[in-house]
PDB file of N, CA and C in Angstrom:
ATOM      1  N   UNK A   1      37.655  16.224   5.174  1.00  0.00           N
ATOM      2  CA  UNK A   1      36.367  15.733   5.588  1.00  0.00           C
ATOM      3  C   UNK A   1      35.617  15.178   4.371  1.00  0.00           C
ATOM      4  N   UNK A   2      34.763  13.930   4.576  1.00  0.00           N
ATOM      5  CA  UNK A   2      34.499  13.454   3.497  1.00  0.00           C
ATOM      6  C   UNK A   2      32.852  14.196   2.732  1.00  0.00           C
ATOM      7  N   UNK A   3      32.651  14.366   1.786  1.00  0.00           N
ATOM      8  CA  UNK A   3      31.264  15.153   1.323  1.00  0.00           C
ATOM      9  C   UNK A   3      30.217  13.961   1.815  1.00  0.00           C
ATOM     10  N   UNK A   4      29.357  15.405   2.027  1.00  0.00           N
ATOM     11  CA  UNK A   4      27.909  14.390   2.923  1.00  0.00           C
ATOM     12  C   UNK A   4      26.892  14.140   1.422  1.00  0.00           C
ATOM     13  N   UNK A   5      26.457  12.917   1.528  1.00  0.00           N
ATOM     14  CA  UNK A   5      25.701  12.324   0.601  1.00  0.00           C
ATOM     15  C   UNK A   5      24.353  12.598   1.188  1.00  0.00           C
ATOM     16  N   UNK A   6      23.336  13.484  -0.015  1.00  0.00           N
ATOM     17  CA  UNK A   6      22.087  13.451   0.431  1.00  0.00           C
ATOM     18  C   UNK A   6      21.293  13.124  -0.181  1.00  0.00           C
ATOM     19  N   UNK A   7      20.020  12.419   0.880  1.00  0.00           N
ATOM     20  CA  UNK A   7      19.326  11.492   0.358  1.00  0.00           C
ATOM     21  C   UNK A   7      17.779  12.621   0.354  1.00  0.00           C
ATOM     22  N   UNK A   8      17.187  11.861  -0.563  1.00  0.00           N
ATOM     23  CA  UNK A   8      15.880  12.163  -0.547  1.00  0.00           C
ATOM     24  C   UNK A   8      15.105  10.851  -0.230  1.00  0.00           C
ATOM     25  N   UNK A   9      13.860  10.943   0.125  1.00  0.00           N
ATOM     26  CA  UNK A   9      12.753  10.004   0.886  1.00  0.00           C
ATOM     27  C   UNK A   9      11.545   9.919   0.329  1.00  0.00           C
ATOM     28  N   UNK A  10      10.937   8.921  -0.657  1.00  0.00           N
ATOM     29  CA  UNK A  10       9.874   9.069  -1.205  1.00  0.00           C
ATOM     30  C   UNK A  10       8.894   8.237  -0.469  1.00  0.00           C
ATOM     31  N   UNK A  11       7.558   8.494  -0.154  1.00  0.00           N
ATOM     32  CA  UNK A  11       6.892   7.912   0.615  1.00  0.00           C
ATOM     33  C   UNK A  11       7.475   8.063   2.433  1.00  0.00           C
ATOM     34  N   UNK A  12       7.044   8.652   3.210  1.00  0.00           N
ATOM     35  CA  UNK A  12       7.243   8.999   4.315  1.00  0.00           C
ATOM     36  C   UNK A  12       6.696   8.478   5.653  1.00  0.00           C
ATOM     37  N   UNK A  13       5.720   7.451   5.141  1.00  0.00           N
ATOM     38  CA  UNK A  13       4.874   6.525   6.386  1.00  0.00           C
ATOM     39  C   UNK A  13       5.944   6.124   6.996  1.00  0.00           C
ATOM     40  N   UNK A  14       5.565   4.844   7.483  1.00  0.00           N
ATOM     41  CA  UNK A  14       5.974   3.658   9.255  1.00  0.00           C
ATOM     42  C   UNK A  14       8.118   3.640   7.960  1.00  0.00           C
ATOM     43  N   UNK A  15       7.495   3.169   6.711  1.00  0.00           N
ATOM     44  CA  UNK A  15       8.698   2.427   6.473  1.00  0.00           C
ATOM     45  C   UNK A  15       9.826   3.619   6.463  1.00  0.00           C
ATOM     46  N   UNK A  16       9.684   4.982   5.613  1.00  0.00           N
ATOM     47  CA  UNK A  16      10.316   5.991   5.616  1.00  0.00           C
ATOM     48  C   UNK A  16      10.647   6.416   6.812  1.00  0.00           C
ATOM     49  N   UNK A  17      10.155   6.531   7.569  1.00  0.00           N
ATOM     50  CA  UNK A  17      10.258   6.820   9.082  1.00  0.00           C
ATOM     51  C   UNK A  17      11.594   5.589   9.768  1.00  0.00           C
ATOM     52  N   UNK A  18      11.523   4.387   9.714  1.00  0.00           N
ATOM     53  CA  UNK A  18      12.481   3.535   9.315  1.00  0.00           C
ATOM     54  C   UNK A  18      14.105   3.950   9.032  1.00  0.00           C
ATOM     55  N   UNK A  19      14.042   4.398   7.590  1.00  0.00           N
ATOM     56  CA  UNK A  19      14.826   4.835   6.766  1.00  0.00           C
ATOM     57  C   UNK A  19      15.518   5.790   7.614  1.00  0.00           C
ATOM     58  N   UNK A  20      14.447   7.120   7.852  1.00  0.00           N
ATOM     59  CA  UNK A  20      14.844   7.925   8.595  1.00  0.00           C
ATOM     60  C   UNK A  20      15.732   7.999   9.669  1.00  0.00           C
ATOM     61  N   UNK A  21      15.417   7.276  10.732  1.00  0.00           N
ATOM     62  CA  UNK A  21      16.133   6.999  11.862  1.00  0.00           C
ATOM     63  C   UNK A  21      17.715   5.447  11.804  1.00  0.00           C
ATOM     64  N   UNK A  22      17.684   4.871  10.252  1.00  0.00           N
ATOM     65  CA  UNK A  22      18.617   4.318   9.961  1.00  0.00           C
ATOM     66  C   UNK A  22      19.800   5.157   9.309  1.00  0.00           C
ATOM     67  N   UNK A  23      19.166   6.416   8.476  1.00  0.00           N
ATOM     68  CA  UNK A  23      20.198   7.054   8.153  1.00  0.00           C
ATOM     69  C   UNK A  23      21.158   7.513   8.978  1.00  0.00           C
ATOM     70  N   UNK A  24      20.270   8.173  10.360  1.00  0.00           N
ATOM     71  CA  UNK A  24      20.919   9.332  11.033  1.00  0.00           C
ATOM     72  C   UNK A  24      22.072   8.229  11.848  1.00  0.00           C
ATOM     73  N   UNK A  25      22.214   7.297  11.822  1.00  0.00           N
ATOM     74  CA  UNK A  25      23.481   6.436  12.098  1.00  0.00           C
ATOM     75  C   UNK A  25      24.547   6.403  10.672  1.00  0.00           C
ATOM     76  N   UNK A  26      24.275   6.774   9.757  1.00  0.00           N
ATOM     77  CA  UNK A  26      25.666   6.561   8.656  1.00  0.00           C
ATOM     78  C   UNK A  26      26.037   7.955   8.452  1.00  0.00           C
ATOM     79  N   UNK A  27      27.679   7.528   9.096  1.00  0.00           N
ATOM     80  CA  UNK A  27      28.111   8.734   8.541  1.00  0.00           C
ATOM     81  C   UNK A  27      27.911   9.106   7.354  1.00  0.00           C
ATOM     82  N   UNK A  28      28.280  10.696   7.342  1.00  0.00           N
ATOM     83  CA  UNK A  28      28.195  11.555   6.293  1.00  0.00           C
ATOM     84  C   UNK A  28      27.168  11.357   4.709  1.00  0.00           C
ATOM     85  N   UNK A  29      26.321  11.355   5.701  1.00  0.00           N
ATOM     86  CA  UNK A  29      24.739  11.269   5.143  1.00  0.00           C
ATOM     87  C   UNK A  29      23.855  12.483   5.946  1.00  0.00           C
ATOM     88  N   UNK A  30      22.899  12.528   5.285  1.00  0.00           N
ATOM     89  CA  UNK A  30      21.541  13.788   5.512  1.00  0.00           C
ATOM     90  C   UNK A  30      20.452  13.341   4.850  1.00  0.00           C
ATOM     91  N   UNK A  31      19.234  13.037   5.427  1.00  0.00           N
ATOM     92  CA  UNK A  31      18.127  13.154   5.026  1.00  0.00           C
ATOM     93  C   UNK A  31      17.490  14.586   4.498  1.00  0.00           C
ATOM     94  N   UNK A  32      17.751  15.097   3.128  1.00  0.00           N
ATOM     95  CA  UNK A  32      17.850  16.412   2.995  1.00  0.00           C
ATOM     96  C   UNK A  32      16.491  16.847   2.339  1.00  0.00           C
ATOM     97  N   UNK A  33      15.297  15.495   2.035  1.00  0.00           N
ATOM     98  CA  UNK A  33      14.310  16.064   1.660  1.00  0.00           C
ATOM     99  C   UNK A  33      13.135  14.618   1.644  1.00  0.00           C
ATOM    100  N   UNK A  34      12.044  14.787   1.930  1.00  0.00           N
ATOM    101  CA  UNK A  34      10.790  13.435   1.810  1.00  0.00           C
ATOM    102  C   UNK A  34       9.779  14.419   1.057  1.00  0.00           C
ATOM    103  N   UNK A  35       9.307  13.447   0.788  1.00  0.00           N
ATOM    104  CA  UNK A  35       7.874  13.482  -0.076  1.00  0.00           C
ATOM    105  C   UNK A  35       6.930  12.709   0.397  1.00  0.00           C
ATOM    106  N   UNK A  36       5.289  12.666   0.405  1.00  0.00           N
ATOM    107  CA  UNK A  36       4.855  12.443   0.661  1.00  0.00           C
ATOM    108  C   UNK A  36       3.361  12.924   0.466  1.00  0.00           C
ATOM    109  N   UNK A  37       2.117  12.037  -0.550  1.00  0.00           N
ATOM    110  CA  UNK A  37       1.402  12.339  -0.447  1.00  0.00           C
ATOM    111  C   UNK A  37       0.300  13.212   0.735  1.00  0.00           C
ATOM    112  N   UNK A  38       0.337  12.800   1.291  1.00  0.00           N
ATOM    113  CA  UNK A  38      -0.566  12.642   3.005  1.00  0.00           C
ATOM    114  C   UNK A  38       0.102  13.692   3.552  1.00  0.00           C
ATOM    115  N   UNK A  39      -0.447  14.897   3.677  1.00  0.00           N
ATOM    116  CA  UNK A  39      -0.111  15.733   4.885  1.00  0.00           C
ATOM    117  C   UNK A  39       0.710  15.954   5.745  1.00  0.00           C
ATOM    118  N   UNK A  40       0.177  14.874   6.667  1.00  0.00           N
ATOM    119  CA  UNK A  40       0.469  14.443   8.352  1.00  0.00           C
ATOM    120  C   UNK A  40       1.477  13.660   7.986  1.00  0.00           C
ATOM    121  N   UNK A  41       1.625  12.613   7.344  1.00  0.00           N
ATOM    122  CA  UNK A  41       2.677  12.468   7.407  1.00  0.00           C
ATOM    123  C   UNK A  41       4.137  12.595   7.059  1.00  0.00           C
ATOM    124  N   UNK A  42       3.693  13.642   6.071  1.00  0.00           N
ATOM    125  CA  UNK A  42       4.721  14.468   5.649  1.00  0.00           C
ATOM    126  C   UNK A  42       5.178  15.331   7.085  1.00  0.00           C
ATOM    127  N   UNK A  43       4.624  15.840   7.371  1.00  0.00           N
ATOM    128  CA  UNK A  43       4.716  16.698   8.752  1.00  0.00           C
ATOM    129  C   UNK A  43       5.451  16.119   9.397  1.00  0.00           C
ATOM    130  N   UNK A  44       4.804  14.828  10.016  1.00  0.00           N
ATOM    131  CA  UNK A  44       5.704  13.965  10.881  1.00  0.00           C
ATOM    132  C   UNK A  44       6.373  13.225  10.708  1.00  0.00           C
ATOM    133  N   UNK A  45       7.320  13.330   9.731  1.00  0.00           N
ATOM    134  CA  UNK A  45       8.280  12.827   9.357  1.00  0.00           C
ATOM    135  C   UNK A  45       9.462  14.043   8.966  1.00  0.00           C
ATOM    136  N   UNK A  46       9.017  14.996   8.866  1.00  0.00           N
ATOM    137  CA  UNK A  46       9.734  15.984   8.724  1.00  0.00           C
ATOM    138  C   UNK A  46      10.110  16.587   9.917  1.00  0.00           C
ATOM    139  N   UNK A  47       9.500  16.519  11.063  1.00  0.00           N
ATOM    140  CA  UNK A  47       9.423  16.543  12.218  1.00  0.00           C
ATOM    141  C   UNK A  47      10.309  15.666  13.023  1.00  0.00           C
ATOM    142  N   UNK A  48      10.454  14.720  12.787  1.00  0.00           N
ATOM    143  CA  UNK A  48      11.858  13.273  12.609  1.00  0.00           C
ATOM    144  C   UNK A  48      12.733  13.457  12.377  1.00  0.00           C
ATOM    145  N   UNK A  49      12.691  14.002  10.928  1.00  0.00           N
ATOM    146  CA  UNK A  49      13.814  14.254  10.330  1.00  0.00           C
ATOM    147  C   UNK A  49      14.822  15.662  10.923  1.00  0.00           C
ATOM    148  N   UNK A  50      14.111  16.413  11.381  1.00  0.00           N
ATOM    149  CA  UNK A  50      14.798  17.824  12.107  1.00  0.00           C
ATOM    150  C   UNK A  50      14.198  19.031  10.997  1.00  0.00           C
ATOM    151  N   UNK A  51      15.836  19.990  11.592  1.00  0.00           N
ATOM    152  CA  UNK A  51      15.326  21.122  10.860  1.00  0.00           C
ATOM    153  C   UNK A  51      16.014  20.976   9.662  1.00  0.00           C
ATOM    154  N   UNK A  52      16.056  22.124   8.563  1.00  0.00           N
ATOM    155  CA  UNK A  52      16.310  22.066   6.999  1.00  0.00           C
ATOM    156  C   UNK A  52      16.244  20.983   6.088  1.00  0.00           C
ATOM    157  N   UNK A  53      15.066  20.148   6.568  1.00  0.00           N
ATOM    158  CA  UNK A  53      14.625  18.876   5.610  1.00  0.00           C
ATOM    159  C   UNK A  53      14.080  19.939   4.553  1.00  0.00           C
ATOM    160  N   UNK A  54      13.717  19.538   3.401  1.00  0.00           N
ATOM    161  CA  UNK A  54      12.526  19.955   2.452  1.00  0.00           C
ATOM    162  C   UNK A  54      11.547  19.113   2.510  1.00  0.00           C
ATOM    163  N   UNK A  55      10.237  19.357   2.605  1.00  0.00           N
ATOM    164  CA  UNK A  55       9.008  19.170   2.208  1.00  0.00           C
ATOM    165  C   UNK A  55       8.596  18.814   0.821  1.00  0.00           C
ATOM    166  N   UNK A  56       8.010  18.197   0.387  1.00  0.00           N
ATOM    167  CA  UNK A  56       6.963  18.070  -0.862  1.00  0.00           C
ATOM    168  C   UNK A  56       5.830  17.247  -0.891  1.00  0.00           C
ATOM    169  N   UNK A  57       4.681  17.626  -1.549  1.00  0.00           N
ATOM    170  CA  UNK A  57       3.998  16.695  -1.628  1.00  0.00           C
ATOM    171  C   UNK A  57       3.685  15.937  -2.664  1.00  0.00           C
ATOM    172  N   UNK A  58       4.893  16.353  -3.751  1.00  0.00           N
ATOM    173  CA  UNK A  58       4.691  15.201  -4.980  1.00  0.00           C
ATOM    174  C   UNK A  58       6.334  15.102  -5.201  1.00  0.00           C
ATOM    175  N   UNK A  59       6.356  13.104  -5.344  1.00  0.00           N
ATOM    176  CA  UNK A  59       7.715  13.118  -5.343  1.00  0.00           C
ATOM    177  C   UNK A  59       8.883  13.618  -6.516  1.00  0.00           C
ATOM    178  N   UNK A  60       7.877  14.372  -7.781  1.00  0.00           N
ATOM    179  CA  UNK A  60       8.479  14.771  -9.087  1.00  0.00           C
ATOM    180  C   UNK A  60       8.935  15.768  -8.686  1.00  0.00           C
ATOM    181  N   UNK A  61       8.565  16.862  -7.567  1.00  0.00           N
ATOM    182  CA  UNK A  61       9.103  18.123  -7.610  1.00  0.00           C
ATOM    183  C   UNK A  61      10.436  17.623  -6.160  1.00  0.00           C
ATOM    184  N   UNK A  62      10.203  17.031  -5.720  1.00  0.00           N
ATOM    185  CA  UNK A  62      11.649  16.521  -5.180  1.00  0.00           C
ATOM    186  C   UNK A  62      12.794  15.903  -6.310  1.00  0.00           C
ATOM    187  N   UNK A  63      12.103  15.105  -7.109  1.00  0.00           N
ATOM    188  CA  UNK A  63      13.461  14.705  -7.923  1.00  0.00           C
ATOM    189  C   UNK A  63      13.787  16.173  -8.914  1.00  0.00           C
ATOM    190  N   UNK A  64      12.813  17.209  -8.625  1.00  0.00           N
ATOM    191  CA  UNK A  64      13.477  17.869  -9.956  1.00  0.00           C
ATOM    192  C   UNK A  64      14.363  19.247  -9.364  1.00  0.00           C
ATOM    193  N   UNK A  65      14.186  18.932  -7.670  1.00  0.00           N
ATOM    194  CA  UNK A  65      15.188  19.696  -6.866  1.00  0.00           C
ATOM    195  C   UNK A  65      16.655  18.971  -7.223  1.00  0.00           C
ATOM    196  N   UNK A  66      17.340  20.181  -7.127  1.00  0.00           N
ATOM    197  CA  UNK A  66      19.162  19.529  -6.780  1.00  0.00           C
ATOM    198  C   UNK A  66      19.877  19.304  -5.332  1.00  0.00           C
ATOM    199  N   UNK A  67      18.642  18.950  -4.600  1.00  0.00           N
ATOM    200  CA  UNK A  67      18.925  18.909  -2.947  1.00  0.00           C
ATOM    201  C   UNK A  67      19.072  17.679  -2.956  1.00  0.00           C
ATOM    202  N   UNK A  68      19.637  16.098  -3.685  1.00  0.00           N
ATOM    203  CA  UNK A  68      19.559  15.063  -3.055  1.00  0.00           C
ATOM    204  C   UNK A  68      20.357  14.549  -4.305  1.00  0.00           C
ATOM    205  N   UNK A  69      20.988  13.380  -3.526  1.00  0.00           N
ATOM    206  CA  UNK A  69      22.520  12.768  -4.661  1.00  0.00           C
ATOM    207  C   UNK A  69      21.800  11.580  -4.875  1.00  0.00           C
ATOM    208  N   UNK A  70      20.990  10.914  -3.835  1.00  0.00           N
ATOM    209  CA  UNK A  70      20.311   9.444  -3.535  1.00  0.00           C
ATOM    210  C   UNK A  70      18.847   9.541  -2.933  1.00  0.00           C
ATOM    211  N   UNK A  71      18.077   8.525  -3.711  1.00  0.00           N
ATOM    212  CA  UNK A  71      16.909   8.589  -3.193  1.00  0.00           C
ATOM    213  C   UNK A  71      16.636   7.337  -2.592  1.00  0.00           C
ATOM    214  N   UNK A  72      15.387   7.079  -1.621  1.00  0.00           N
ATOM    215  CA  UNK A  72      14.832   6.040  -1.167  1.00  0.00           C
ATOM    216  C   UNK A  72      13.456   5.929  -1.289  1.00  0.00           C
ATOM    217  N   UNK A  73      12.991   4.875  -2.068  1.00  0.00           N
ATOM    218  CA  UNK A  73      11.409   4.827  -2.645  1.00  0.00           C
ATOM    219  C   UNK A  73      11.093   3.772  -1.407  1.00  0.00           C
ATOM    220  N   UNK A  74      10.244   4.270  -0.486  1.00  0.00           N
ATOM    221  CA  UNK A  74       9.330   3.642   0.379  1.00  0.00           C
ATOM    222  C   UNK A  74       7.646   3.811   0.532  1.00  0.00           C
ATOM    223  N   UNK A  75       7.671   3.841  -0.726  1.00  0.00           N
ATOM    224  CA  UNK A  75       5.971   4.305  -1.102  1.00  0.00           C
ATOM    225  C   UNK A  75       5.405   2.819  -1.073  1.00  0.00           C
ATOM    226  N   UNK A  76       4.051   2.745  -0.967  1.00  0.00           N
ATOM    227  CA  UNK A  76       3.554   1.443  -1.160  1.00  0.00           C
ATOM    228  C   UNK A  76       3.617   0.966  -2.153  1.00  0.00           C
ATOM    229  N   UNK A  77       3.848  -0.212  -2.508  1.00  0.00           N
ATOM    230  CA  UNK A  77       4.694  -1.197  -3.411  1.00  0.00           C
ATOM    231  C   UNK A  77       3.583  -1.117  -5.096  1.00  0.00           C
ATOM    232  N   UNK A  78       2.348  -0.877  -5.116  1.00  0.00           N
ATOM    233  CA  UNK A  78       2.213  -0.962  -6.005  1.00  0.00           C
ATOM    234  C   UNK A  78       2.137   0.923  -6.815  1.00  0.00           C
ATOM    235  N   UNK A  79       3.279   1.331  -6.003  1.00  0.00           N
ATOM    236  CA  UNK A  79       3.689   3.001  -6.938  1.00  0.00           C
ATOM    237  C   UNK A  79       4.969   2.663  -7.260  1.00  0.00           C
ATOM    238  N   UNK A  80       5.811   1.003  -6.661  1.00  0.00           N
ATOM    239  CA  UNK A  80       6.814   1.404  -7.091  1.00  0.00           C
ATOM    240  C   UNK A  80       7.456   2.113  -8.630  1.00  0.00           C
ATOM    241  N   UNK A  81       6.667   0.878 -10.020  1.00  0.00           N
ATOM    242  CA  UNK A  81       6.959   1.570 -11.267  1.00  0.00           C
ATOM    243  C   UNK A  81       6.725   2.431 -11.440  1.00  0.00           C
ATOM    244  N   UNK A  82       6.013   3.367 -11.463  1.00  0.00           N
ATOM    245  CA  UNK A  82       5.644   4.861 -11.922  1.00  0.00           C
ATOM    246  C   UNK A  82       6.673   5.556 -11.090  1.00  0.00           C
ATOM    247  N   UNK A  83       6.913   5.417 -10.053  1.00  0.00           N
ATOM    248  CA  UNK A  83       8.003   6.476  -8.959  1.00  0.00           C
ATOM    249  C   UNK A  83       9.043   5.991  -9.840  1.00  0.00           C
ATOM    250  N   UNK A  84      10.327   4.812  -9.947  1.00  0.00           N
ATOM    251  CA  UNK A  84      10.734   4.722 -10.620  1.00  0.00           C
ATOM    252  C   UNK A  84      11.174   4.855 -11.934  1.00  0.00           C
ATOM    253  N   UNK A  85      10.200   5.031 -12.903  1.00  0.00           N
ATOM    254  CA  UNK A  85      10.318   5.314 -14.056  1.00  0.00           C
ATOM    255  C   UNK A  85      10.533   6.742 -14.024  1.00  0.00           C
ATOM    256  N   UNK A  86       9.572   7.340 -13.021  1.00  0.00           N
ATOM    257  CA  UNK A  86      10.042   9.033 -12.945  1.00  0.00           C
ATOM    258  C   UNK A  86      11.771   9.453 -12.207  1.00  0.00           C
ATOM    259  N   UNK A  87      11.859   8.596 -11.173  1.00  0.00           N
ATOM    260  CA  UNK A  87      13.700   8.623 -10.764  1.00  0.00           C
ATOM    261  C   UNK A  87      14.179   8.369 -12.182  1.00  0.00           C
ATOM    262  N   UNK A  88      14.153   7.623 -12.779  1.00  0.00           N
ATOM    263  CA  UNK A  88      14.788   7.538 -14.205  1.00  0.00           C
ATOM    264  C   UNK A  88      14.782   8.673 -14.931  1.00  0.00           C
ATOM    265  N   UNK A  89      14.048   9.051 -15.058  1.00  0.00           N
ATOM    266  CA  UNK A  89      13.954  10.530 -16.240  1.00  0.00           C
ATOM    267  C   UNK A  89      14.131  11.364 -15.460  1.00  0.00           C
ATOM    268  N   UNK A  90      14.488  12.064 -13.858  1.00  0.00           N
ATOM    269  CA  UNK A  90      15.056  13.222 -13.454  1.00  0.00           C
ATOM    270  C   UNK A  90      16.166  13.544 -14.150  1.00  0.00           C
ATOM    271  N   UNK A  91      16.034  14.548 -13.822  1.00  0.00           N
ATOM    272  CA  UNK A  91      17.184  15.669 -14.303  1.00  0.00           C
ATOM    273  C   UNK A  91      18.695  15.182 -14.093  1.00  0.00           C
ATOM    274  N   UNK A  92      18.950  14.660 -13.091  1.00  0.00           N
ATOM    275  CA  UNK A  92      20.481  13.947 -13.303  1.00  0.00           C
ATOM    276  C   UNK A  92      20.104  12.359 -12.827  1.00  0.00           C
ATOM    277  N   UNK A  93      21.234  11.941 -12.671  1.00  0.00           N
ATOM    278  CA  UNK A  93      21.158  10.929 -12.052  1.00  0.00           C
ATOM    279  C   UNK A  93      21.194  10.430 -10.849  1.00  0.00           C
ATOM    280  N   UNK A  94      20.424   9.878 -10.083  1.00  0.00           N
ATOM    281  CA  UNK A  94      20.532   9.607  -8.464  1.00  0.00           C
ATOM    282  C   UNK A  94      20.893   8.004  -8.427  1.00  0.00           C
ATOM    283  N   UNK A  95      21.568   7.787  -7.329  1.00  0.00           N
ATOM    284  CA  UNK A  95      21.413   6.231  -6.343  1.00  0.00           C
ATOM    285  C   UNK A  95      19.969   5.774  -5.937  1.00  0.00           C
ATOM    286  N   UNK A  96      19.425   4.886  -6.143  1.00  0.00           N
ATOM    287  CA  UNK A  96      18.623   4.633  -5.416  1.00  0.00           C
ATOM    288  C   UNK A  96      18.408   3.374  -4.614  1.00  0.00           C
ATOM    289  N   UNK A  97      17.767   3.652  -3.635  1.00  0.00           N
ATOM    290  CA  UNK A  97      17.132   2.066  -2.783  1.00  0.00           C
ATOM    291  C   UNK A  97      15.561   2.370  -2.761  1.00  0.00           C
ATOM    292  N   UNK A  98      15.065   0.878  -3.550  1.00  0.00           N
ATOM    293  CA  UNK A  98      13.874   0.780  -3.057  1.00  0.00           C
ATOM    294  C   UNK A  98      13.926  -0.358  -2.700  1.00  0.00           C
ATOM    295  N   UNK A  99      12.562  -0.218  -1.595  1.00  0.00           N
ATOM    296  CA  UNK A  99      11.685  -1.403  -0.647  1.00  0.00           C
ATOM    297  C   UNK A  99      11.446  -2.397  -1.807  1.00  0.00           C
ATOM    298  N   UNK A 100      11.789  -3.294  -1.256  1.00  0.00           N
ATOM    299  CA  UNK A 100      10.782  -4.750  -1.610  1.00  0.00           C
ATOM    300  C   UNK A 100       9.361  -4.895  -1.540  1.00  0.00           C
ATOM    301  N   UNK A 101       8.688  -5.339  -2.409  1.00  0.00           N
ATOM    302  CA  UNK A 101       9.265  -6.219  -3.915  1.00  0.00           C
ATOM    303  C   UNK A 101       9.491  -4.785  -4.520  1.00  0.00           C
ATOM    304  N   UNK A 102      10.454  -4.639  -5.590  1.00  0.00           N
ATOM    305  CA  UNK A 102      10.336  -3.572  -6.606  1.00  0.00           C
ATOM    306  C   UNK A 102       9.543  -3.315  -7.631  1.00  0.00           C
ATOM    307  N   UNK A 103       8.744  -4.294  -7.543  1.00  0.00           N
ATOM    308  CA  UNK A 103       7.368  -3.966  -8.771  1.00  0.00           C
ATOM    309  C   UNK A 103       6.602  -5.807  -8.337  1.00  0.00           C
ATOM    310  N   UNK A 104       5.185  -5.059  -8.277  1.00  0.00           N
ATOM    311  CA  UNK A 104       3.954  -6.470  -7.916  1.00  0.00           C
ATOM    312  C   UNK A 104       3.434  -6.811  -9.258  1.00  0.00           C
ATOM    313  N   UNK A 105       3.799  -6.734 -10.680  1.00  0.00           N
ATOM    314  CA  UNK A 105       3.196  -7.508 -11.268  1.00  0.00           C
ATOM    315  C   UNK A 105       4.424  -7.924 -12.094  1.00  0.00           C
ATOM    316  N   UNK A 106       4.664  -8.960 -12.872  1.00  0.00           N
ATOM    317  CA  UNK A 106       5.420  -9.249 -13.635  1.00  0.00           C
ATOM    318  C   UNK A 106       5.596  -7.754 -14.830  1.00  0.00           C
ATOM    319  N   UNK A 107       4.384  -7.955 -15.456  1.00  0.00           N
ATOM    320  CA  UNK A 107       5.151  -6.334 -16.655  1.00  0.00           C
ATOM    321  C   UNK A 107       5.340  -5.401 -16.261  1.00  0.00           C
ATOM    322  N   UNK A 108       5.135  -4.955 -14.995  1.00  0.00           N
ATOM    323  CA  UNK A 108       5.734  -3.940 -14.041  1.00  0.00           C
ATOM    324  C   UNK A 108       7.175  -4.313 -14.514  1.00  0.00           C
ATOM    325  N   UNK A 109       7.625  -5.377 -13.850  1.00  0.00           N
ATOM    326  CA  UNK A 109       9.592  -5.352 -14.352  1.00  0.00           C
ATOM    327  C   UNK A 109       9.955  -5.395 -15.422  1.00  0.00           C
ATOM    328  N   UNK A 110       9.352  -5.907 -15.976  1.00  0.00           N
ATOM    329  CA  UNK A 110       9.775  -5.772 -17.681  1.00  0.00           C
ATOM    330  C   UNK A 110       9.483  -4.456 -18.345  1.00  0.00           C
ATOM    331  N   UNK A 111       8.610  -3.850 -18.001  1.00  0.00           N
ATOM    332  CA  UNK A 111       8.851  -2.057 -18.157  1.00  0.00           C
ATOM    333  C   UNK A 111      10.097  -1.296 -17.429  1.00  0.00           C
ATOM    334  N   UNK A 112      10.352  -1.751 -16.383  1.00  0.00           N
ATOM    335  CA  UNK A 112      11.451  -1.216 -15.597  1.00  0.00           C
ATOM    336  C   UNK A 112      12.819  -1.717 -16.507  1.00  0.00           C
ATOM    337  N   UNK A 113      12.860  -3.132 -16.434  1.00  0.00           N
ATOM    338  CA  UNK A 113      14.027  -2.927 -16.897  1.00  0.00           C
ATOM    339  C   UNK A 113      14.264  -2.734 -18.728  1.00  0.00           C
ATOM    340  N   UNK A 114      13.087  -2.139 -19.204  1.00  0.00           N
ATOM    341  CA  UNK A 114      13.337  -2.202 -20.477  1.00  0.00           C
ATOM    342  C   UNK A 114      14.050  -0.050 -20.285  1.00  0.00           C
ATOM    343  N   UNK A 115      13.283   0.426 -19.358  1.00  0.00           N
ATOM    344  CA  UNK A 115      13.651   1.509 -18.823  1.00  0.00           C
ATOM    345  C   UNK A 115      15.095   1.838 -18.079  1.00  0.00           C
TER     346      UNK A 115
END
């Protein structure tokens, strides 16, 4: 049987929610943890997601869990650099997908990719 790849979910609104219900079609995948400023929608998305998701409400203490191989940054576009730069400096290394655009100002990318 092949090992299940798990993802973590940063930002948990309309687009994560998205994500959510695209994963649960690929095999041997798990949505195994979201983040999410906002409460409620942490809730309800965790609520989406089923049971033994993890919770957080800051996405640093998700990357600094060992519950996720791959992450997905669906936060609003102008957190992408800072979320990013922090996926970069976790503790190991993850996959990631983020939403479009990946950074709204020009030195936004040029910090990224000097990172």
């Amino acid at each position: 049987m092949a090992e299940i790849l798990r993802y973590g979910l940063i930002g948990a609104g309309m687009m994560g929610r998205e994500h959510v219900r695209n994963l649960a079609l690929v095999p041997n995948s798990r949505m195994a943890a979201i983040s999410d400023p906002d409460e409620r929608t942490r809730t309800e998305t965790a609520r989406a997601v089923g049971d033994g998701v993890k919770v957080y409400a800051d996405h640093r203490a998700l990357l600094e869990s060992a519950e996720i191989d791959a992450v997905i940054v669906a936060s609003p576009n102008d957190t992408h650099r800072a979320i990013l730069e922090d996926v970069f400096s976790a503790p190991r290394p993850l996959a990631i997908l983020v939403e479009k655009p990946v950074c709204t100002a020009a030195e936004d990318l040029s910090a990224l990719d000097e990172a």
